[in-house]
PDB file of N, CA and C in Angstrom:
ATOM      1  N   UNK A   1      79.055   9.245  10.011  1.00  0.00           N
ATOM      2  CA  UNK A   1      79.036  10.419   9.149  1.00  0.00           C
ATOM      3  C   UNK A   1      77.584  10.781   8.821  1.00  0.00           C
ATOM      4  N   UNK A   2      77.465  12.061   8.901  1.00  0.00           N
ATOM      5  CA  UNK A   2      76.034  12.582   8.774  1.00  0.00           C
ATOM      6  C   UNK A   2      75.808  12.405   7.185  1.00  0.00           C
ATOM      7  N   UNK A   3      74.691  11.953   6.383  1.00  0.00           N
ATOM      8  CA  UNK A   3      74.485  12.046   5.202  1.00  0.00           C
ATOM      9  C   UNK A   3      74.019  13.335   4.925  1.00  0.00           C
ATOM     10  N   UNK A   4      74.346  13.482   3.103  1.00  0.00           N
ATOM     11  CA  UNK A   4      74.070  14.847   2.494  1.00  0.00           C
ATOM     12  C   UNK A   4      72.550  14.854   2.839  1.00  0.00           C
ATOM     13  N   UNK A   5      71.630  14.198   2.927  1.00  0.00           N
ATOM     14  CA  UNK A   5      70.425  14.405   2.836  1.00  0.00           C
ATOM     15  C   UNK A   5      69.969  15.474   4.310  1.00  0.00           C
ATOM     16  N   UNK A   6      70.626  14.979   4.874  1.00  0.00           N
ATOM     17  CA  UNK A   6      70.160  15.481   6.038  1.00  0.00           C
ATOM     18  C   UNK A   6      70.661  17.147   6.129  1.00  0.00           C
ATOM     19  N   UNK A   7      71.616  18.128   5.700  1.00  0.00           N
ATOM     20  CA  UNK A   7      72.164  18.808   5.729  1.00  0.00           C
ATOM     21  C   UNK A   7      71.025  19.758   4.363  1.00  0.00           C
ATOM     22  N   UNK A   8      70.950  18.683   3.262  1.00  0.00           N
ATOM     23  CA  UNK A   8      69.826  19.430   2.451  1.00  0.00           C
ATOM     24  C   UNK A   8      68.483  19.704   3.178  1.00  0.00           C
ATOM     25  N   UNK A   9      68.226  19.321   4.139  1.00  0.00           N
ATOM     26  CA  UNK A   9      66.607  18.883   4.711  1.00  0.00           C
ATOM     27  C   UNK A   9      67.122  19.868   5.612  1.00  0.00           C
ATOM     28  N   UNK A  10      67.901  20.337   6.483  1.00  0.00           N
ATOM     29  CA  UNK A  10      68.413  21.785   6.819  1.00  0.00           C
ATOM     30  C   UNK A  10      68.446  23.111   6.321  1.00  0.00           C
ATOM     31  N   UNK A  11      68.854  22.754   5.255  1.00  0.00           N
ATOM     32  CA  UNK A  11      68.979  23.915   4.847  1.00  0.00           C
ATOM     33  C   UNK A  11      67.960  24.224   3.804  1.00  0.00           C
ATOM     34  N   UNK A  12      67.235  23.714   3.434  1.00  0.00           N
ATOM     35  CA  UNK A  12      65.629  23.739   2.675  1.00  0.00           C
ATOM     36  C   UNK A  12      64.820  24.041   3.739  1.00  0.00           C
ATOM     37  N   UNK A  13      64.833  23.908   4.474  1.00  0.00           N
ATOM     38  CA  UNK A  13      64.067  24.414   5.635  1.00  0.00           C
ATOM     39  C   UNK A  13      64.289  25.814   6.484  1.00  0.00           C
ATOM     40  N   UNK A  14      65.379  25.742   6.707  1.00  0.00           N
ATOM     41  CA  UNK A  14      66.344  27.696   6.703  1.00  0.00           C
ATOM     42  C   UNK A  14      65.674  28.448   5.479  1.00  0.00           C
ATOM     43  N   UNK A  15      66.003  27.710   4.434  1.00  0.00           N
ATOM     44  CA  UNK A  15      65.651  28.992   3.374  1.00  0.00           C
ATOM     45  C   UNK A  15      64.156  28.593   3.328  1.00  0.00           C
ATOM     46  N   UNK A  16      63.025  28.052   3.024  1.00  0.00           N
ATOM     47  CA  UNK A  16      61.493  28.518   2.994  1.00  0.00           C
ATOM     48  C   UNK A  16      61.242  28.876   4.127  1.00  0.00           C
ATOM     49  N   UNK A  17      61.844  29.157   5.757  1.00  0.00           N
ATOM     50  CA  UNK A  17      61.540  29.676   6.861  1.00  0.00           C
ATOM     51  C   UNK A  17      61.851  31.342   6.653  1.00  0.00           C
ATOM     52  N   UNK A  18      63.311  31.507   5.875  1.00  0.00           N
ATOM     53  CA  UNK A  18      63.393  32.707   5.273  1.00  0.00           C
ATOM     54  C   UNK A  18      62.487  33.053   4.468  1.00  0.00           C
ATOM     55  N   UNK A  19      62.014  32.453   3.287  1.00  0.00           N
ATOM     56  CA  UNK A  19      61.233  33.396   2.246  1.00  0.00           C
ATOM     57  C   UNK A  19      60.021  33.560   3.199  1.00  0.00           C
ATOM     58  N   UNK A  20      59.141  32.651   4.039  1.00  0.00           N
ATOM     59  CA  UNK A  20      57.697  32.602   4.521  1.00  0.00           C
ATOM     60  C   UNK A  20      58.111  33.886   5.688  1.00  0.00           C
ATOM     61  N   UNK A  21      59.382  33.769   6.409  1.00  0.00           N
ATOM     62  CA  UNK A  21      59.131  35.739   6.957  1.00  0.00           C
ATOM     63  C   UNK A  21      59.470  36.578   5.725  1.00  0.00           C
ATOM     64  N   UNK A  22      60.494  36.264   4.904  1.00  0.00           N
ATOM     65  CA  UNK A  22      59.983  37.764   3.850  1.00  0.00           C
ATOM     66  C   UNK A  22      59.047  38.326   3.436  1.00  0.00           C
ATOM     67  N   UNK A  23      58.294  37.170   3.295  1.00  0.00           N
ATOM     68  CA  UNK A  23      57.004  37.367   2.414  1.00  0.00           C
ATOM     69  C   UNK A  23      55.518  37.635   3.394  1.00  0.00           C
ATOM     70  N   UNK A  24      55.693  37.290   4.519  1.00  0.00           N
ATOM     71  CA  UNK A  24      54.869  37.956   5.746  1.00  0.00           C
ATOM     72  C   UNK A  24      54.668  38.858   6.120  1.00  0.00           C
ATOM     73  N   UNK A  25      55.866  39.060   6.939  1.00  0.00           N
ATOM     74  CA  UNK A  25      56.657  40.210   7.660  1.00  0.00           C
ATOM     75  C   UNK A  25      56.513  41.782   7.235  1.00  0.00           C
ATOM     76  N   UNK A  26      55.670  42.370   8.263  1.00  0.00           N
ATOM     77  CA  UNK A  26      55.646  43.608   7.705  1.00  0.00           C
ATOM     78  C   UNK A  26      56.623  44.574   8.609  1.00  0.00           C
ATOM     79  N   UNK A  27      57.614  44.566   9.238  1.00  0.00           N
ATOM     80  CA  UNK A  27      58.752  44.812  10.321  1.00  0.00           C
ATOM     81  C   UNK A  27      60.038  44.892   9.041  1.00  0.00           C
ATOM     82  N   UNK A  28      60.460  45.761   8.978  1.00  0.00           N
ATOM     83  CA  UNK A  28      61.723  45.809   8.004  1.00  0.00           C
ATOM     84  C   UNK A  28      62.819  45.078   8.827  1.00  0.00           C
ATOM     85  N   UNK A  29      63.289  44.979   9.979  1.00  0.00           N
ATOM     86  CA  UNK A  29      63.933  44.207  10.723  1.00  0.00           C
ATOM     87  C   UNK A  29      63.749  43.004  10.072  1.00  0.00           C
ATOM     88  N   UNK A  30      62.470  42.300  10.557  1.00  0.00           N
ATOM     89  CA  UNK A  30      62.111  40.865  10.731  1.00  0.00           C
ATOM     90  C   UNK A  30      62.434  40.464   9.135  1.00  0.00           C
ATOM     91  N   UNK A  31      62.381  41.771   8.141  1.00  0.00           N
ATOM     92  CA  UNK A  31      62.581  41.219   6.705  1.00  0.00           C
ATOM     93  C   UNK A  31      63.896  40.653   6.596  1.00  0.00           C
ATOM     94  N   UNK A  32      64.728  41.885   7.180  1.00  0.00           N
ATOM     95  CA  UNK A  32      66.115  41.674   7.143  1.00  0.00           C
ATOM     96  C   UNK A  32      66.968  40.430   7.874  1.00  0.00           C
ATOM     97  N   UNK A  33      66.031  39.797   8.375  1.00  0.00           N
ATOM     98  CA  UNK A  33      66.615  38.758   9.513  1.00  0.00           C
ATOM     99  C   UNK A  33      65.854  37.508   8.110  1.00  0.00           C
ATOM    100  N   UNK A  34      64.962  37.628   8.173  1.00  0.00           N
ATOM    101  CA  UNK A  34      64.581  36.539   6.754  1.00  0.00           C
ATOM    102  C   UNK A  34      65.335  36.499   5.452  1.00  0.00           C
ATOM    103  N   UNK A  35      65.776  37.589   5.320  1.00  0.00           N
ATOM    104  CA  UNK A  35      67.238  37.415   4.171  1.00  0.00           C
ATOM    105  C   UNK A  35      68.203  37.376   4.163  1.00  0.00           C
ATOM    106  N   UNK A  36      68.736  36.677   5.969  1.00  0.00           N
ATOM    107  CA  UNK A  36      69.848  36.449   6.596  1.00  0.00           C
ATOM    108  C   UNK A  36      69.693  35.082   6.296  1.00  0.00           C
ATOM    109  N   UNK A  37      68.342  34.819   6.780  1.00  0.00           N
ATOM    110  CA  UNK A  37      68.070  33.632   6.678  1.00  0.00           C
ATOM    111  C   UNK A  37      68.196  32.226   5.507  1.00  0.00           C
ATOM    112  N   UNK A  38      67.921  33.333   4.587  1.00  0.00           N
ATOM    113  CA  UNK A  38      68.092  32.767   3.247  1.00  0.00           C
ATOM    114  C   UNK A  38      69.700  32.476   2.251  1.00  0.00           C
ATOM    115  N   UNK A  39      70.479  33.543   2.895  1.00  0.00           N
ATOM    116  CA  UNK A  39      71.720  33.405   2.846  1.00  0.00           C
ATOM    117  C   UNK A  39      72.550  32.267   3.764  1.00  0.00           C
ATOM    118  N   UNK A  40      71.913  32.172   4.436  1.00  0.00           N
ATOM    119  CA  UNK A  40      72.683  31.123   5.369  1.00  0.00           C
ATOM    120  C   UNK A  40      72.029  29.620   5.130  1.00  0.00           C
ATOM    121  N   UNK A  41      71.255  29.987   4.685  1.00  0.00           N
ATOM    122  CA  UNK A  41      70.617  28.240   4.081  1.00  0.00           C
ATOM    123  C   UNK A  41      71.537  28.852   2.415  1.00  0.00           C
ATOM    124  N   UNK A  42      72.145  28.850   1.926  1.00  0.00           N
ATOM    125  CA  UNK A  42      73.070  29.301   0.773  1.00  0.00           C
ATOM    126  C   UNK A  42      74.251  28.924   1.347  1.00  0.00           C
ATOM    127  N   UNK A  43      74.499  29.049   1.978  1.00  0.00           N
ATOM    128  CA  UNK A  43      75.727  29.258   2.396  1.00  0.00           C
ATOM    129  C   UNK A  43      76.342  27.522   2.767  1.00  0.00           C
ATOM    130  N   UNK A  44      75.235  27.171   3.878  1.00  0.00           N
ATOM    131  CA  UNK A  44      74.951  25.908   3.870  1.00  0.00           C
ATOM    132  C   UNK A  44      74.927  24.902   2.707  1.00  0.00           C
ATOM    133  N   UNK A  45      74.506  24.713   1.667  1.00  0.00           N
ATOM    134  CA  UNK A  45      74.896  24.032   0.426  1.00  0.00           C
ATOM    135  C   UNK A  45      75.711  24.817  -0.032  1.00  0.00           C
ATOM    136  N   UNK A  46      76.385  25.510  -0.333  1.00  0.00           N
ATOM    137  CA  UNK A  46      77.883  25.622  -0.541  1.00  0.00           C
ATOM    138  C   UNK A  46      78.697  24.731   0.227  1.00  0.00           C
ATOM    139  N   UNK A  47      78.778  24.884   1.639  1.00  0.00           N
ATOM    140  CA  UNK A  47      79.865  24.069   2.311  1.00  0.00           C
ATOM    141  C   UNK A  47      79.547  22.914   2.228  1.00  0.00           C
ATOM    142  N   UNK A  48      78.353  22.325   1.873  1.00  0.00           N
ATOM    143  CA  UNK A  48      78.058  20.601   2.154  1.00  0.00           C
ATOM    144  C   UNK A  48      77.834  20.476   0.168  1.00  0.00           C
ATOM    145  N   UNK A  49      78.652  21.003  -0.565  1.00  0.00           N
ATOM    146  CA  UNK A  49      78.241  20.246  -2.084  1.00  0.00           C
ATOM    147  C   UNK A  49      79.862  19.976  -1.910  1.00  0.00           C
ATOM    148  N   UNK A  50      80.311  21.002  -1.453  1.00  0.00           N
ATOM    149  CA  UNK A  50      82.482  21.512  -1.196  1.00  0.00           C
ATOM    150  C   UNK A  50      82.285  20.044  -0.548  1.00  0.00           C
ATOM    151  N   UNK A  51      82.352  19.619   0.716  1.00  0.00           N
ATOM    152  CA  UNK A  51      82.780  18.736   1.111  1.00  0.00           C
ATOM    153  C   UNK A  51      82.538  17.758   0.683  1.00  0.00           C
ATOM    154  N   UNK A  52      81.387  17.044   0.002  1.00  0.00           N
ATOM    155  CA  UNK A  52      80.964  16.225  -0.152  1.00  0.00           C
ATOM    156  C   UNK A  52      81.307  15.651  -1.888  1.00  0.00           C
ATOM    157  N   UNK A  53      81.352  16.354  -2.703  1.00  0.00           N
ATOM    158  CA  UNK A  53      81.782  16.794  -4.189  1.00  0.00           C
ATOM    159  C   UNK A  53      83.191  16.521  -4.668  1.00  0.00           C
ATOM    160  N   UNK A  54      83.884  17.365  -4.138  1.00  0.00           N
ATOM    161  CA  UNK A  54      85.183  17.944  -4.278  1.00  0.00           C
ATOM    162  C   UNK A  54      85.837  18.079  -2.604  1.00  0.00           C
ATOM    163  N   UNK A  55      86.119  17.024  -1.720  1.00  0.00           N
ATOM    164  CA  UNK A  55      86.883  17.546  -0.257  1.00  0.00           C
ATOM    165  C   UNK A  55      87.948  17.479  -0.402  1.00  0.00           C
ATOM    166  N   UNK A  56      88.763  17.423  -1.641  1.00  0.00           N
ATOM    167  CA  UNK A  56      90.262  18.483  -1.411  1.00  0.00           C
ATOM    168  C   UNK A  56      90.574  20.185  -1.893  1.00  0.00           C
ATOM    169  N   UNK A  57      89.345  20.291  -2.506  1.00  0.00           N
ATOM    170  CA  UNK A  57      88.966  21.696  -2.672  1.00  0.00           C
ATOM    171  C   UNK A  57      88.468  22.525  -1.858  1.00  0.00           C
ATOM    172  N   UNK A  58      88.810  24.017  -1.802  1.00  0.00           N
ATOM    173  CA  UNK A  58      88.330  25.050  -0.764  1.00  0.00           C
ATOM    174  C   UNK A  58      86.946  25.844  -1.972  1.00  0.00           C
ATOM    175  N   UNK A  59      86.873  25.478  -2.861  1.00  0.00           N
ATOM    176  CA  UNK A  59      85.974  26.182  -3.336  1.00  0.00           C
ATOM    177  C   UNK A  59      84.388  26.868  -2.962  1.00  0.00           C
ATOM    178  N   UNK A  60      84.088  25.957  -2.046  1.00  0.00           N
ATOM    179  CA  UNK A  60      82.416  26.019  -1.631  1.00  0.00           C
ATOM    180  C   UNK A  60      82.729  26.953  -0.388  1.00  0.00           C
ATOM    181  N   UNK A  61      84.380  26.604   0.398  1.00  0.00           N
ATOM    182  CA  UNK A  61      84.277  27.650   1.196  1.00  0.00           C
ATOM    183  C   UNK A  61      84.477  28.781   0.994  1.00  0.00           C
ATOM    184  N   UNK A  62      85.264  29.136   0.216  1.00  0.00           N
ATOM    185  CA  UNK A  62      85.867  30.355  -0.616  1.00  0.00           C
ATOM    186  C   UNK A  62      84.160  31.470  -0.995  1.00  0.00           C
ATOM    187  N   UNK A  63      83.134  30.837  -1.877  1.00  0.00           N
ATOM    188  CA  UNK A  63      82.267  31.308  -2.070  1.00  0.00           C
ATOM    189  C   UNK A  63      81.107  31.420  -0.855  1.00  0.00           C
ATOM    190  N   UNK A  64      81.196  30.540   0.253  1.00  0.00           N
ATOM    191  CA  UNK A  64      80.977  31.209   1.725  1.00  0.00           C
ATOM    192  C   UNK A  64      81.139  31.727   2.251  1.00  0.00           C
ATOM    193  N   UNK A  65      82.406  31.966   2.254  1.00  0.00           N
ATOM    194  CA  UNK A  65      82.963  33.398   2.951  1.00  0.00           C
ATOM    195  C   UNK A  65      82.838  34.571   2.500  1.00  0.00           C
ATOM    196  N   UNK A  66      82.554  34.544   0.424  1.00  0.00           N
ATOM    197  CA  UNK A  66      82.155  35.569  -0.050  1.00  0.00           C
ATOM    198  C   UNK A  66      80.876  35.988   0.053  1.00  0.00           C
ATOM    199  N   UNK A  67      80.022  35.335   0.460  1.00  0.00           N
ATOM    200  CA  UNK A  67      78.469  35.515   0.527  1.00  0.00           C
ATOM    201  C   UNK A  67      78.813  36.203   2.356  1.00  0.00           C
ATOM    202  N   UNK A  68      79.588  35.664   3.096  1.00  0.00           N
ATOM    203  CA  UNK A  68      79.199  35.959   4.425  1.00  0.00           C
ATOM    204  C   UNK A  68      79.491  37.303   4.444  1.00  0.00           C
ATOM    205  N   UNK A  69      80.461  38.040   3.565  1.00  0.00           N
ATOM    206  CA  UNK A  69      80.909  39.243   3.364  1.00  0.00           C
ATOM    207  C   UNK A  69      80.140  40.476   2.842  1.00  0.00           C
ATOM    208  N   UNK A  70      79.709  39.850   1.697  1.00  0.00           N
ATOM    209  CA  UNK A  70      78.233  40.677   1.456  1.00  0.00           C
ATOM    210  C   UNK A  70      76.727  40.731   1.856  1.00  0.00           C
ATOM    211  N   UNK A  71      77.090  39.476   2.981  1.00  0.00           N
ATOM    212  CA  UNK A  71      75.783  39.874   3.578  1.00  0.00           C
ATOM    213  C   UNK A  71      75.985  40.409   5.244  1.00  0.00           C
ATOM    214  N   UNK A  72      77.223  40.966   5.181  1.00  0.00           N
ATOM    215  CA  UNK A  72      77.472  41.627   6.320  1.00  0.00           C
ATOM    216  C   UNK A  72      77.301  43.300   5.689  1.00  0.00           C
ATOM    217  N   UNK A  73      77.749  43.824   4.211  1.00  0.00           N
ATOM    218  CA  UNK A  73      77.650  44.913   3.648  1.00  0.00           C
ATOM    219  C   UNK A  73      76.025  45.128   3.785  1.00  0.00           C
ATOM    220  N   UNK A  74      75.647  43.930   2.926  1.00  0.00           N
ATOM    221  CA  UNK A  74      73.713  44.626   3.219  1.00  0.00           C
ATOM    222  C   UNK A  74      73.534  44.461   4.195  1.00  0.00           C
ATOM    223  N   UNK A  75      73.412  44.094   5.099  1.00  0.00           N
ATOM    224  CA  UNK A  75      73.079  44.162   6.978  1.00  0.00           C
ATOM    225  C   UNK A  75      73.312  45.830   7.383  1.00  0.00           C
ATOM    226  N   UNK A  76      74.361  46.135   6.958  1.00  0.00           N
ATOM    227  CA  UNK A  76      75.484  47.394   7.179  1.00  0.00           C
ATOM    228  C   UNK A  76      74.440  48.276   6.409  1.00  0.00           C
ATOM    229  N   UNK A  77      74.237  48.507   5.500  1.00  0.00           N
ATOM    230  CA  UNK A  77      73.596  49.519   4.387  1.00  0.00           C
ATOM    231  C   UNK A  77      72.129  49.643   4.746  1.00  0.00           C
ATOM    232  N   UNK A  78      71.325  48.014   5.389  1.00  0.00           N
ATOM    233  CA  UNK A  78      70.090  48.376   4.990  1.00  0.00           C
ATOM    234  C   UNK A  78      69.747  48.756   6.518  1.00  0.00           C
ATOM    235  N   UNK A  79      70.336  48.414   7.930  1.00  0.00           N
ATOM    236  CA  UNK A  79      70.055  48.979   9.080  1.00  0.00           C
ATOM    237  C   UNK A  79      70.405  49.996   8.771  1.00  0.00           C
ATOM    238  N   UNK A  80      71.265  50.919   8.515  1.00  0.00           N
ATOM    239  CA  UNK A  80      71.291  52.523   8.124  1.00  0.00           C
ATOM    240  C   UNK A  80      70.126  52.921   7.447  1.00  0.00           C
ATOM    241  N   UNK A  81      69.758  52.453   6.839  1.00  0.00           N
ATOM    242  CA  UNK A  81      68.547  52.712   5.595  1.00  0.00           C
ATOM    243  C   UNK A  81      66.993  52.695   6.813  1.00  0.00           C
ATOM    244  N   UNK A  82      67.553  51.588   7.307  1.00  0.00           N
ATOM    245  CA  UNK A  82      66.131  51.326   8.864  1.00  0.00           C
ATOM    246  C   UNK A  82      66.263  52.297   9.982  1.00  0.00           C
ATOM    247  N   UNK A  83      67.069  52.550   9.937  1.00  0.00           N
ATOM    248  CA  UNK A  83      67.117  54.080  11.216  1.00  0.00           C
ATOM    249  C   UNK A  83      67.087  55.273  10.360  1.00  0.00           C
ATOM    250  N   UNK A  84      67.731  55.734   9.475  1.00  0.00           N
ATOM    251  CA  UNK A  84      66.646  56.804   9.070  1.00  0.00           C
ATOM    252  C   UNK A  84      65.083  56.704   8.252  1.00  0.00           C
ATOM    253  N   UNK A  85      64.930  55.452   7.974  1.00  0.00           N
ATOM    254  CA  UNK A  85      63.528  55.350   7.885  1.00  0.00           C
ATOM    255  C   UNK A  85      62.576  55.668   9.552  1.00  0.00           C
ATOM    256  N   UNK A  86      62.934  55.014  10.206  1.00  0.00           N
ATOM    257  CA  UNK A  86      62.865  55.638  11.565  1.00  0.00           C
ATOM    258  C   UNK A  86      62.958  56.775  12.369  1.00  0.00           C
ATOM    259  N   UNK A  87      64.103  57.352  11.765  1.00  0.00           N
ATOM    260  CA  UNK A  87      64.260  58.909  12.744  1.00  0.00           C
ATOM    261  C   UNK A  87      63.363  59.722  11.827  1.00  0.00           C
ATOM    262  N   UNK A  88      62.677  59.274  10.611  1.00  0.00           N
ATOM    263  CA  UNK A  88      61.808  60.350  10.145  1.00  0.00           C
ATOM    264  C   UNK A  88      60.440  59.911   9.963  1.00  0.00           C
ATOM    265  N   UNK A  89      59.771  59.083  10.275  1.00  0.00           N
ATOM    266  CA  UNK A  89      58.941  58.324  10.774  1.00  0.00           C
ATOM    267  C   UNK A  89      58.248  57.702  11.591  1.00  0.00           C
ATOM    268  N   UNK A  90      59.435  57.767  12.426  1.00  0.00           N
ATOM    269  CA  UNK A  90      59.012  57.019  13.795  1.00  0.00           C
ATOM    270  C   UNK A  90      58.318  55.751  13.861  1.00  0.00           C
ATOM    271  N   UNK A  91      58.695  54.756  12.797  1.00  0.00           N
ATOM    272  CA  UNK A  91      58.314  53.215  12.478  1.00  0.00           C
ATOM    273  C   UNK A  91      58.552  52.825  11.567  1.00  0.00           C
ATOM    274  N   UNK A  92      58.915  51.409  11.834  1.00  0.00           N
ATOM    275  CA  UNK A  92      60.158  50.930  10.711  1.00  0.00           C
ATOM    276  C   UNK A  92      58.924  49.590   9.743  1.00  0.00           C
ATOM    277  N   UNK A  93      57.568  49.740  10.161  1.00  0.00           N
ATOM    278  CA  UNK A  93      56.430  48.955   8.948  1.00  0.00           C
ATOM    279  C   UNK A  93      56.656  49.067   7.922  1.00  0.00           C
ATOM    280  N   UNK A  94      56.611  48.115   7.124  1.00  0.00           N
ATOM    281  CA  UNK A  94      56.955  48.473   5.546  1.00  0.00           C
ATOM    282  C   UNK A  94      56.101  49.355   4.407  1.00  0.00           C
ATOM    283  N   UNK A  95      54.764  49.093   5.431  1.00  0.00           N
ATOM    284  CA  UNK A  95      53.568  50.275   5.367  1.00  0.00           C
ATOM    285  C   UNK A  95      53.376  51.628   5.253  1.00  0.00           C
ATOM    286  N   UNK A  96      54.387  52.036   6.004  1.00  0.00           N
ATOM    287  CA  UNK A  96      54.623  53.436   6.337  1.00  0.00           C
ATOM    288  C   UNK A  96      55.721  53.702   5.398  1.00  0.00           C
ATOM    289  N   UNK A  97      56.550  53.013   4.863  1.00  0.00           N
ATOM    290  CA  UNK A  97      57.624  53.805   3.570  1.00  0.00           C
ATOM    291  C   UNK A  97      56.757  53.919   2.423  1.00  0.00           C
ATOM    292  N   UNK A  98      55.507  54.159   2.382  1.00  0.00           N
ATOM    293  CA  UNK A  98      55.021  55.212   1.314  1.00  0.00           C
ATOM    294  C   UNK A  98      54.915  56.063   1.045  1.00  0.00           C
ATOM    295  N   UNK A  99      54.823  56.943   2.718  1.00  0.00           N
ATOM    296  CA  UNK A  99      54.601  57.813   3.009  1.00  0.00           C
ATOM    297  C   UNK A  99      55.385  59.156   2.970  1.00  0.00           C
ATOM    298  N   UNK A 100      57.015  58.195   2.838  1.00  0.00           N
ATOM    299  CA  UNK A 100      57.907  58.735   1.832  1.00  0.00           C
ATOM    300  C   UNK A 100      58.026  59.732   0.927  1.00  0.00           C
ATOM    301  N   UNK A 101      57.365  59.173  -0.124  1.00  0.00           N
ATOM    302  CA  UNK A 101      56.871  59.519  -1.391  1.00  0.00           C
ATOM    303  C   UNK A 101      56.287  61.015  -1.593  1.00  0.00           C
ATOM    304  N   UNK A 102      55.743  61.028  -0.436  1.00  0.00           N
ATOM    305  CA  UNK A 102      55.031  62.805  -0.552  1.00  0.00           C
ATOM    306  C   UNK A 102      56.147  63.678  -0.227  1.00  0.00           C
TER     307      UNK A 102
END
């Protein structure tokens, strides 16, 4: 059996690989893939506190599946949001949504 440690040392590593592209990344894509990232290292200690905690309970999955749901809505909302930042711009830099503004 794999120990919890190892599954934390996973998923601590998913999520500061997520924040270090959020916080880089000047590609609205590459942002959006870093706060996939961060959800899924979430998601990950949910299912390994569920099993490991409580394994006759569905609870950790229950709230995984709810996170996988809303982060299929923002995926959904913010690529819409990235193509017309695009079709009126012609570049999706996070640089260039200032330019917006005028």
């Amino acid at each position: 059996m794999i120990p919890v440690e190892a599954y934390l040392v996973v998923s601590t590593l998913l999520f500061f690989i997520g924040v270090y592209g959020f916080l880089v990344r000047k590609n609205l894509i590459g942002i959006l893939m870093a706060v996939e990232l961060i959800l899924n290292a979430v998601n990950i200690n949910f299912v390994v506190f569920n099993r490991f905690l409580y394994p006759d309970h569905l609870e950790g999955y229950i709230y995984s599946l709810f996170v996988i749901v809303v982060a299929a809505a923002e995926t959904a909302i913010a690529i819409s949001i990235i193509i017309n930042v695009y079709r009126k711009l012609k570049d999706v830099r996070v640089d260039s949504i200032n330019e917006l503004k005028n």
